[in-house]
C-alpha atoms as a PDB file:
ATOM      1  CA  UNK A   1     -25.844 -41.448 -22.829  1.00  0.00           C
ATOM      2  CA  UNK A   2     -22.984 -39.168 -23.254  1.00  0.00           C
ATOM      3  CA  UNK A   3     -19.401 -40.321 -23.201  1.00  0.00           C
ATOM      4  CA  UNK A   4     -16.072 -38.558 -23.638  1.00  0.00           C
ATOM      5  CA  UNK A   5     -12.892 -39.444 -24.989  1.00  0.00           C
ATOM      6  CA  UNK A   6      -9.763 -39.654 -21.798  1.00  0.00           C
ATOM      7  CA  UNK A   7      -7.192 -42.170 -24.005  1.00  0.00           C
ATOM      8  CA  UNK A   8      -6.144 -43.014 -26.766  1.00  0.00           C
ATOM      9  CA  UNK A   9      -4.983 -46.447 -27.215  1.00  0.00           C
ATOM     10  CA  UNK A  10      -2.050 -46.853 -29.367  1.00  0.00           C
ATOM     11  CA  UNK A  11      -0.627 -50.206 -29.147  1.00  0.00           C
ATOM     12  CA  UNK A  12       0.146 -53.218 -27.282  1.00  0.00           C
ATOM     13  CA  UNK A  13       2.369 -53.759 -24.659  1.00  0.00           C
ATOM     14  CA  UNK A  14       3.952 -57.453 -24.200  1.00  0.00           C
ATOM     15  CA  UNK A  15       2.117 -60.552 -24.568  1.00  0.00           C
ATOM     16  CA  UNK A  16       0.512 -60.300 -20.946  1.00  0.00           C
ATOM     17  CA  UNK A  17      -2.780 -58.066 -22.719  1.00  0.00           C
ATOM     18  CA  UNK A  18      -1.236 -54.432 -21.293  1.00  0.00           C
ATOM     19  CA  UNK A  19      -2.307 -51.027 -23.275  1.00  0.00           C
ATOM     20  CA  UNK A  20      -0.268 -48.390 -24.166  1.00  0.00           C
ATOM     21  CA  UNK A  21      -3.535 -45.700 -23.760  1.00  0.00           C
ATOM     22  CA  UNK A  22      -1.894 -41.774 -24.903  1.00  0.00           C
ATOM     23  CA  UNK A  23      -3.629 -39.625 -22.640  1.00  0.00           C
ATOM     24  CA  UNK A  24      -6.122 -37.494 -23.724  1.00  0.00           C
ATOM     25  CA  UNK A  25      -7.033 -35.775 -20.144  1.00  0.00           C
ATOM     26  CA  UNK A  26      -5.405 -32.935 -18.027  1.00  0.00           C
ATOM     27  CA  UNK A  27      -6.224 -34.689 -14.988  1.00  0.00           C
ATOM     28  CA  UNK A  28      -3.688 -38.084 -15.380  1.00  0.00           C
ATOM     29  CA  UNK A  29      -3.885 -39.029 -12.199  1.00  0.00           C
ATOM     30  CA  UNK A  30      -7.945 -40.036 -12.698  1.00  0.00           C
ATOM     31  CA  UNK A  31      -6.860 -43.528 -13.573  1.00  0.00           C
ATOM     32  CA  UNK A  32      -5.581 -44.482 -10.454  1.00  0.00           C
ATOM     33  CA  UNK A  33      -9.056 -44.814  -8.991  1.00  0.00           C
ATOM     34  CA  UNK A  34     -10.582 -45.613 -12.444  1.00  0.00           C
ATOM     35  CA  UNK A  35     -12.892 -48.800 -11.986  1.00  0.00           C
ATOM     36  CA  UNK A  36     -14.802 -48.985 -15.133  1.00  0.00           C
ATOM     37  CA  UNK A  37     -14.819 -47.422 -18.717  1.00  0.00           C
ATOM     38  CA  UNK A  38     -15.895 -47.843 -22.147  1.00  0.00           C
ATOM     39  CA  UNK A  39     -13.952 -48.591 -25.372  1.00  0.00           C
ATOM     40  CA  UNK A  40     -15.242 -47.022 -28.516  1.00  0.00           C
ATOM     41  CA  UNK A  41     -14.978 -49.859 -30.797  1.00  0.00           C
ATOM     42  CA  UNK A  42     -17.012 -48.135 -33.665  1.00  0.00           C
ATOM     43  CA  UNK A  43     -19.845 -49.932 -34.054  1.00  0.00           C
ATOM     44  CA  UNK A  44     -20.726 -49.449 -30.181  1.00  0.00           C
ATOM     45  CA  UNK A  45     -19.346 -48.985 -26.772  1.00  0.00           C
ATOM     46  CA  UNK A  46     -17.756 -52.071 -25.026  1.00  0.00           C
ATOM     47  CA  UNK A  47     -18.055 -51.833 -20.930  1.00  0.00           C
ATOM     48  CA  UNK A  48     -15.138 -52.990 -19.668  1.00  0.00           C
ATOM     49  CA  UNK A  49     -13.299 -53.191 -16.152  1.00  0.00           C
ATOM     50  CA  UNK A  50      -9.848 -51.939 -15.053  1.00  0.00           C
ATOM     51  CA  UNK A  51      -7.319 -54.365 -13.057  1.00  0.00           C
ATOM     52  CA  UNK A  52      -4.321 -51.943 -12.831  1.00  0.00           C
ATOM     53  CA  UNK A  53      -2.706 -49.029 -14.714  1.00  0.00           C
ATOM     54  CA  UNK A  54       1.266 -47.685 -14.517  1.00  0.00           C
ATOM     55  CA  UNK A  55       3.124 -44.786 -15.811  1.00  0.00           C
ATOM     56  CA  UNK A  56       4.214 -45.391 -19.128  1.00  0.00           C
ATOM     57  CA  UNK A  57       6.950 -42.783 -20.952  1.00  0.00           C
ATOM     58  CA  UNK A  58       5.674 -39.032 -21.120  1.00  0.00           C
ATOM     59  CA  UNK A  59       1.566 -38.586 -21.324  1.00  0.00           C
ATOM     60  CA  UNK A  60       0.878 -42.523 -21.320  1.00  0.00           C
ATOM     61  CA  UNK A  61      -0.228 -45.025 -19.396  1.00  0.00           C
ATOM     62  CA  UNK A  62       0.091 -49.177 -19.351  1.00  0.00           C
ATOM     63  CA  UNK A  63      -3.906 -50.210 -18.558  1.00  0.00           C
ATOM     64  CA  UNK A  64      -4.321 -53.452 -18.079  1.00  0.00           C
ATOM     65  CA  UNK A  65      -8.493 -54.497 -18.556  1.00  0.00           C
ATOM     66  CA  UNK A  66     -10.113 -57.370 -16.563  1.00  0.00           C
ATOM     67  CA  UNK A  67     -10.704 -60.548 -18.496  1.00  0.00           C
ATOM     68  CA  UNK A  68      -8.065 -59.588 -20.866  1.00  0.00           C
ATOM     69  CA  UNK A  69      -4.849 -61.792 -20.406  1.00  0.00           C
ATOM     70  CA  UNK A  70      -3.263 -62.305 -24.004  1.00  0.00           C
ATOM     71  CA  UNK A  71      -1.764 -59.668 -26.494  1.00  0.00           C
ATOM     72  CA  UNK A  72      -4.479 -61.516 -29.016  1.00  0.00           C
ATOM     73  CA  UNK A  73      -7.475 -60.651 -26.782  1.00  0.00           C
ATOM     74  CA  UNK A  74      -6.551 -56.665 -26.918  1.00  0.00           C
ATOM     75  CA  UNK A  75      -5.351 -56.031 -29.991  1.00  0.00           C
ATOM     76  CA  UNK A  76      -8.482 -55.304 -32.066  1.00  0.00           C
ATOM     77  CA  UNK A  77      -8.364 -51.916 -29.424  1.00  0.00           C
ATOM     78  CA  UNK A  78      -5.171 -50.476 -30.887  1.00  0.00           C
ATOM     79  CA  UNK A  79      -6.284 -47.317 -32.584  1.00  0.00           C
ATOM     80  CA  UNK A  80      -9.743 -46.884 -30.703  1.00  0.00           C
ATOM     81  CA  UNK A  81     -10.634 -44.510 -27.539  1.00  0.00           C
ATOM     82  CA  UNK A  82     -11.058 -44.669 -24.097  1.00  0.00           C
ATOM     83  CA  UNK A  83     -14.004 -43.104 -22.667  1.00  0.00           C
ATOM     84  CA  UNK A  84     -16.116 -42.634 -19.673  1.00  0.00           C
ATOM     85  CA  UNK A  85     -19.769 -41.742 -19.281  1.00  0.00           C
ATOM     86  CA  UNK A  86     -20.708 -38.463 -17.387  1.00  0.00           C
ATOM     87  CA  UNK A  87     -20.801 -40.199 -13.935  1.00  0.00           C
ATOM     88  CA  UNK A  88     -17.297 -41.214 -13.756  1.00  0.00           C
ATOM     89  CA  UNK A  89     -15.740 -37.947 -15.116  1.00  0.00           C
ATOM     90  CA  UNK A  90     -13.184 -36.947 -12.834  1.00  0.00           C
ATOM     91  CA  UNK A  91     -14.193 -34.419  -9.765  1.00  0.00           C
ATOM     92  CA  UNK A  92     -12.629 -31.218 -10.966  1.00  0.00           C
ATOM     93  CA  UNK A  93     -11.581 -28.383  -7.828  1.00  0.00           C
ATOM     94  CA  UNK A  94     -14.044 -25.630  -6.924  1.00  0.00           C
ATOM     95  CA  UNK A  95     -14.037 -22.969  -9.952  1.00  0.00           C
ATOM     96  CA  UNK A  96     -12.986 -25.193 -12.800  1.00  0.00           C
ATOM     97  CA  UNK A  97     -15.203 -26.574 -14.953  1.00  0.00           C
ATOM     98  CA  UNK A  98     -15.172 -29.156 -18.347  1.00  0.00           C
ATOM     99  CA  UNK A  99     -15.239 -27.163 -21.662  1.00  0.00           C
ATOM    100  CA  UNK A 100     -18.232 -28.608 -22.547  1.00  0.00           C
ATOM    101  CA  UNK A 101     -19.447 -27.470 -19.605  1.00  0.00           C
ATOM    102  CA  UNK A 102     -18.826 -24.367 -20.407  1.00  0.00           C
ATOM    103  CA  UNK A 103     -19.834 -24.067 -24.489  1.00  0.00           C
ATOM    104  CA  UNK A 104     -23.653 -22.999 -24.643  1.00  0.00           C
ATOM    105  CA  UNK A 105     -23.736 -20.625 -21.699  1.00  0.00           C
ATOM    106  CA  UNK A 106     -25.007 -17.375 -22.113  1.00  0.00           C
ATOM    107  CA  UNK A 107     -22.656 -14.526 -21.489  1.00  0.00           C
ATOM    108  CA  UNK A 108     -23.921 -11.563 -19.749  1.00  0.00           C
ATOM    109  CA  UNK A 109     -21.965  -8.156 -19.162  1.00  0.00           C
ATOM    110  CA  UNK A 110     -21.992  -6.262 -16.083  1.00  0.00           C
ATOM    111  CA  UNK A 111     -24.827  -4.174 -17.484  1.00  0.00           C
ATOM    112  CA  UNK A 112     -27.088  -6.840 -17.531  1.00  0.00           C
ATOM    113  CA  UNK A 113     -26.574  -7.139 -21.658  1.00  0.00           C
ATOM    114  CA  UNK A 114     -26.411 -10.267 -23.082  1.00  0.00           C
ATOM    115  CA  UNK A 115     -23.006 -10.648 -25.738  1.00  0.00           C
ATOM    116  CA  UNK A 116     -23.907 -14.080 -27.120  1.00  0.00           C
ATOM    117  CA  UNK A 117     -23.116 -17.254 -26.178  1.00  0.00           C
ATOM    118  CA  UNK A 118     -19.917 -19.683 -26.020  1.00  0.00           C
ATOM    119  CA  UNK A 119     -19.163 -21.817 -28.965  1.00  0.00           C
ATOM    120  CA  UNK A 120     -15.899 -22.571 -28.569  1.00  0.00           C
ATOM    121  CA  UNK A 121     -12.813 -22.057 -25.795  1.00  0.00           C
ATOM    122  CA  UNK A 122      -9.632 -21.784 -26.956  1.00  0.00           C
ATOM    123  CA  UNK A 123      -6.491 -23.052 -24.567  1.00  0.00           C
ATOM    124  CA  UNK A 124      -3.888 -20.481 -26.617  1.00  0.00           C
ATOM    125  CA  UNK A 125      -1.026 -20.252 -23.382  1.00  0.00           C
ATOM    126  CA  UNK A 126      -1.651 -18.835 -20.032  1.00  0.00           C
ATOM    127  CA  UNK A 127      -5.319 -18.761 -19.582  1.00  0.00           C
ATOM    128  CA  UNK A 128      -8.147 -19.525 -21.680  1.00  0.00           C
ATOM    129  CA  UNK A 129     -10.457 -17.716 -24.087  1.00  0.00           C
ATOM    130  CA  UNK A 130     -14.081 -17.924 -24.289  1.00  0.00           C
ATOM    131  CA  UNK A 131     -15.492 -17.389 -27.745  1.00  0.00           C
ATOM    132  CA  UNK A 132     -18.587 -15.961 -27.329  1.00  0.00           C
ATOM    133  CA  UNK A 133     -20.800 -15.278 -30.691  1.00  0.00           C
ATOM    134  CA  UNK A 134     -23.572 -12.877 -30.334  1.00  0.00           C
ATOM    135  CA  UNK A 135     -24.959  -9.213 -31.967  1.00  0.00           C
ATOM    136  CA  UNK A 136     -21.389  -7.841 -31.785  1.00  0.00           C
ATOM    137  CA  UNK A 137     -19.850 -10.791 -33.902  1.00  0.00           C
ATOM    138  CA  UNK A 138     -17.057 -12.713 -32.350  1.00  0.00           C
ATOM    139  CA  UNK A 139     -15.744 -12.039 -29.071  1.00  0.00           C
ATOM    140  CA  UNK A 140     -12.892 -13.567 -27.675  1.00  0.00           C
ATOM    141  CA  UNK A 141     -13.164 -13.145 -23.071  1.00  0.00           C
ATOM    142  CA  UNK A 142      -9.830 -14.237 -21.249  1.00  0.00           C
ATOM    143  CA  UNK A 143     -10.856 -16.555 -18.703  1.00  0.00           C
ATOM    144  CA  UNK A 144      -9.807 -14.723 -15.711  1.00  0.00           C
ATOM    145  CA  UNK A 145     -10.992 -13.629 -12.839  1.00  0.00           C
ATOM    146  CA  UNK A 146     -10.746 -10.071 -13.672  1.00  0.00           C
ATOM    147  CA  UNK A 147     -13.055 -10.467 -16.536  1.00  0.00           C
ATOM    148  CA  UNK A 148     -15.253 -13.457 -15.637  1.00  0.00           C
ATOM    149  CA  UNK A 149     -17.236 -12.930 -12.174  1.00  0.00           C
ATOM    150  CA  UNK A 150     -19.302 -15.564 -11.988  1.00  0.00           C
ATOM    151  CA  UNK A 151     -20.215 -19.239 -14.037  1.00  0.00           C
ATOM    152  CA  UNK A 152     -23.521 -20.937 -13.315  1.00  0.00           C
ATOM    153  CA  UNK A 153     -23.309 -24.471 -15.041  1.00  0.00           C
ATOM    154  CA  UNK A 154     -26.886 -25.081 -13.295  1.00  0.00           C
ATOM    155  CA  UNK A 155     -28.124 -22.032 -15.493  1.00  0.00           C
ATOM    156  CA  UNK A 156     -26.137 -22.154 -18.417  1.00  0.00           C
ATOM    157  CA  UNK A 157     -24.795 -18.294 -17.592  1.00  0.00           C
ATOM    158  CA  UNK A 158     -21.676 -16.302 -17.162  1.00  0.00           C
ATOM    159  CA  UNK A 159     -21.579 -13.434 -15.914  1.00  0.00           C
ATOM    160  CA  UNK A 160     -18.314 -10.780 -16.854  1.00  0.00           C
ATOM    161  CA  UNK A 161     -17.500  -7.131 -16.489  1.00  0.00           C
ATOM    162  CA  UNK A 162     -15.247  -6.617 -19.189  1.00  0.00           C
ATOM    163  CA  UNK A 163     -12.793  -3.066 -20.224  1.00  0.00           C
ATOM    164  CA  UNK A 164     -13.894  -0.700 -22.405  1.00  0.00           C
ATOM    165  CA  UNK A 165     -12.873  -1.506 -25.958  1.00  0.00           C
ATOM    166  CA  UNK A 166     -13.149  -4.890 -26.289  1.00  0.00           C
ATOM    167  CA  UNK A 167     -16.446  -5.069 -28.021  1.00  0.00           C
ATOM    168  CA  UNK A 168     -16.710  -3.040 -30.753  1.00  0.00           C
END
């Protein structure tokens, strides 16, 4: 099974077994319906539930886990992540999509050419850049609509017309 990383659990909070979890999504507000996760302990995942989360300062959250009343019961977390298997990722809106999501597709230009395929997406300010490695070498694509006309998770392809002069 695959799991990825949403917190980061830095420390305690009070005696009452809280979690201060740093945030490690773009979607923050996914906890609020949150039922069930998994805590990377490092010699396994541990399944456990959630019985309430709160704002906490900037880019945190207090989490609070089922069955876990005492600061002694949750401190052996501090330093380990919060994840979630691919079922209870949160629903992203139509025409975004998980990085991961996007990394192995096949790019193909608007003359039916293939440029390579994504091994990376950079997040550098305004939009994103697909790096795509293929028979021209690296190619960095700005994720916008302009340039990328169509993404087909199903089939692992993207589809852009790019300008002239950005493949050399």
């Amino acid at each position: 099974m695959e799991y990825f990383r949403i917190g980061y659990i830095a420390n305690t909070l009070g005696v009452k077994g809280e979690l201060k979890v740093v945030l490690l999504t773009s979607i923050p507000d996914r906890f609020e319906t949150l039922q069930t996760c998994y805590i990377d302990t490092g010699t396994g995942k541990l399944q456990v539930r959630v019985e309430k989360q709160r704002p906490y300062k900037t880019n945190s959250i207090a989490l609070k886990l089922t069955g876990y009343d005492d600061i002694d019961s949750v401190t052996g977390f501090k330093g380990k992540y919060l994840e979630v298997d691919r079922d209870n990722l949160a629903t992203l809106e139509e025409g975004h999509y998980y990085v991961f999501e996007i990394i192995g597709c096949s790019v193909i230009n608007a003359d039916g050419c293939v440029l390579g395929e994504v091994v990376d997406v950079l997040s550098p300010g305004a939009h994103d850049l697909y790096v795509v490695m293929g028979k021209h070498g690296e190619i960095l694509i700005p994720a916008v609509k302009e340039m990328v006309k169509d993404i087909d998770i199903r089939e692992k392809t993207i589809r852009v017309s790019l300008p002239e002069g950005l493949i050399e």
